[in-house]
Protein backbone atom coordinates (compact mmCIF):
# COMPACT_ATOMS: atom_id res chain seq x y z
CA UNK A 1 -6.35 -48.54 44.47
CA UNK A 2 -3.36 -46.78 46.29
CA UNK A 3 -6.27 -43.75 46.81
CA UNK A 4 -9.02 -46.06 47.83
CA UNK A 5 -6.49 -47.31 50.68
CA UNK A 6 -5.51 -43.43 51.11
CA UNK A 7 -9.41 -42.80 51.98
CA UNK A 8 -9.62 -45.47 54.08
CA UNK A 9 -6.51 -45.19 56.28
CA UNK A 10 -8.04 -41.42 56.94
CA UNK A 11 -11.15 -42.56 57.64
CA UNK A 12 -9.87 -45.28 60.40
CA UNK A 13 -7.60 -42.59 62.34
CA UNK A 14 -10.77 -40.35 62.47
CA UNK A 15 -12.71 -43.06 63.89
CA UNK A 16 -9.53 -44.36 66.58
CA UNK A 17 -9.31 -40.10 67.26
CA UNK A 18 -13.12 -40.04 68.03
CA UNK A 19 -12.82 -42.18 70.07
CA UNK A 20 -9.82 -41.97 71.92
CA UNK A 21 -11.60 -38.50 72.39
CA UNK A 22 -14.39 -39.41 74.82
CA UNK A 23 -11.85 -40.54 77.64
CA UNK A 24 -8.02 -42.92 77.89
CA UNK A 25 -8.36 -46.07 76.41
CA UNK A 26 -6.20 -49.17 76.39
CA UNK A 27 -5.80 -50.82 72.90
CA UNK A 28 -8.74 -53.05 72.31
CA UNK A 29 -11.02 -50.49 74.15
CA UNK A 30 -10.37 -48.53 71.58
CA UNK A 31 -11.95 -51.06 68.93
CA UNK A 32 -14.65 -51.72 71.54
CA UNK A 33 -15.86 -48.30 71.77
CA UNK A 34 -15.92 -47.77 68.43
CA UNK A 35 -18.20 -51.19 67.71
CA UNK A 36 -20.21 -49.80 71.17
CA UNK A 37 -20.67 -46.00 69.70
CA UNK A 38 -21.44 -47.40 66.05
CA UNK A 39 -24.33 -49.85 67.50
CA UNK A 40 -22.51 -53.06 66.51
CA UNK A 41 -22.65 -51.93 62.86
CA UNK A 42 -18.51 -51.33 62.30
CA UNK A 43 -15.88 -53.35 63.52
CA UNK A 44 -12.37 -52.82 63.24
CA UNK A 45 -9.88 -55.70 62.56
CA UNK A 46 -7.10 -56.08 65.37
CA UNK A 47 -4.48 -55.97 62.30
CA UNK A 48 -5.97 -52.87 61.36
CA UNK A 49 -6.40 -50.91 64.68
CA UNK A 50 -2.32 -51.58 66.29
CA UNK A 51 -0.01 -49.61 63.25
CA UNK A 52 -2.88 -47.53 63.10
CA UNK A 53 -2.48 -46.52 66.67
CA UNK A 54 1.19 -46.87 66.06
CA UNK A 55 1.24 -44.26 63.03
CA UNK A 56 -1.64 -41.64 65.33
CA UNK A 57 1.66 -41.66 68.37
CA UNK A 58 4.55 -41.30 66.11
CA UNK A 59 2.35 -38.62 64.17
CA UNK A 60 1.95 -36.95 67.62
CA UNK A 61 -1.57 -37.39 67.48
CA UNK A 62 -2.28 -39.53 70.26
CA UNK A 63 -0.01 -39.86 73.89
CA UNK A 64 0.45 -43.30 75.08
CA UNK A 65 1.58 -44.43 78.79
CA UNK A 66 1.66 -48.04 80.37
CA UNK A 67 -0.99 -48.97 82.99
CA UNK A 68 -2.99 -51.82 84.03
CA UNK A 69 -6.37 -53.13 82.31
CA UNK A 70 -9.78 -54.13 84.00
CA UNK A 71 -8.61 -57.52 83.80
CA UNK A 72 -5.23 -56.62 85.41
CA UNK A 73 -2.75 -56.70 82.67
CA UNK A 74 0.20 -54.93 81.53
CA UNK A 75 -1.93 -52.38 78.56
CA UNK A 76 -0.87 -49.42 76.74
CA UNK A 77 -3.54 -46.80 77.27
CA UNK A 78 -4.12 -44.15 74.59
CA UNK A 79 -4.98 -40.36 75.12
CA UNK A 80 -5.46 -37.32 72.28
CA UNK A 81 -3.00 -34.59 72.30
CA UNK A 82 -4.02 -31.25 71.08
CA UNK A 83 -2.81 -32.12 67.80
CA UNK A 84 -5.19 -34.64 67.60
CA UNK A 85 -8.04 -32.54 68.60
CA UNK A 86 -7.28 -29.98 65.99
CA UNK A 87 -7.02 -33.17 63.51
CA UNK A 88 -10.24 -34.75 64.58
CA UNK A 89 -11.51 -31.45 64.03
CA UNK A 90 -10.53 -30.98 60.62
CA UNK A 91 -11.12 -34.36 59.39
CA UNK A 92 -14.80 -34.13 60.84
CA UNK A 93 -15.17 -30.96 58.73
CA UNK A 94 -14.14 -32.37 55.71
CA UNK A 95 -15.71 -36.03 56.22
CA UNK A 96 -19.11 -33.97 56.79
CA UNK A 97 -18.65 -31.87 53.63
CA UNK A 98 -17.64 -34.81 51.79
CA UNK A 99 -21.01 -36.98 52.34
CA UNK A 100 -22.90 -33.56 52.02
CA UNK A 101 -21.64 -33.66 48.41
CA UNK A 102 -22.02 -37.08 47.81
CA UNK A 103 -25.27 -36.91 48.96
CA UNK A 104 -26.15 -34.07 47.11
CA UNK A 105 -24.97 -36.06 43.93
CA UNK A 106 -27.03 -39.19 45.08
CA UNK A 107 -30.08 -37.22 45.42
CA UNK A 108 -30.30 -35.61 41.99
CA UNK A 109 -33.04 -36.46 39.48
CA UNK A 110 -32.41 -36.25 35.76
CA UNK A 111 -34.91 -33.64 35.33
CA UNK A 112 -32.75 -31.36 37.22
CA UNK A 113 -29.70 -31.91 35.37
C-alpha cells in the first residue's frame, strides 16, 4: 500500500510541476490548470494539492513569493526552479517509459507468449 501511495505522490508532483511549468500560478490555479489542461477528466483534491506544493518548495523544486490574485487577495504564487525543470524532465521520461511497458504488456496476445 505504502508503494501504491509512493506512485501516486510522484505522479501528483509531476502533474503540479507541469503545470506550474506553463507560467506563475497562485495555489488553486494550480489545480485549475491542471482540471483545464486534462479536459475536466482529473481533479485534484484541495487536501491533496497544499503539502504537495508544500513538499515541491521545501524540496527546492518550486519558488514561491506573495502577490495578489484576480480576485484581489493576499495568494502565494508558485514558479519552477531549475531543479524542477530537470525533475519534470526526468519524471516525464520515466512516466512515458513506464506506460510504454505497461502498454506493451496490455497489448500482448497469448499466441505470442
Amino acid at each position: 500500500m505504502s508503494k501504491q501511495a509512493d506512485v501516486l505522490q510522484g505522479t501528483l508532483d509531476m502533474l503540479i510541476l507541469k503545470a506550474v511549468s506553463l507560467g506563475r500560478l497562485h495555489g488553486y490555479g494550480v489545480l485549475l490548470r491542471i482540471q483545464q489542461i486534462s479536459k475536466d477528466r482529473l481533479a485534484i483534491l484541495q487536501g491533496s494539492l497544499y503539502p504537495a506544493l508544500y513538499r515541491l518548495e521545501h524540496q527546492g523544486l518550486i519558488a514561491s513569493e506573495w502577490g495578489e490574485s484576480e480576485n484581489n487577495r493576499k495568494a502565494k504564487y508558485y514558479r519552477l526552479t531549475p531543479a524542477g525543470r530537470r525533475r519534470l524532465e526526468q519524471s516525464a521520461r520515466s512516466w512515458n517509459e513506464m506506460t510504454d511497458i505497461i502498454g506493451t504488456i496490455l497489448g500482448t496476445r497469448s499466441e505470442e507468449v
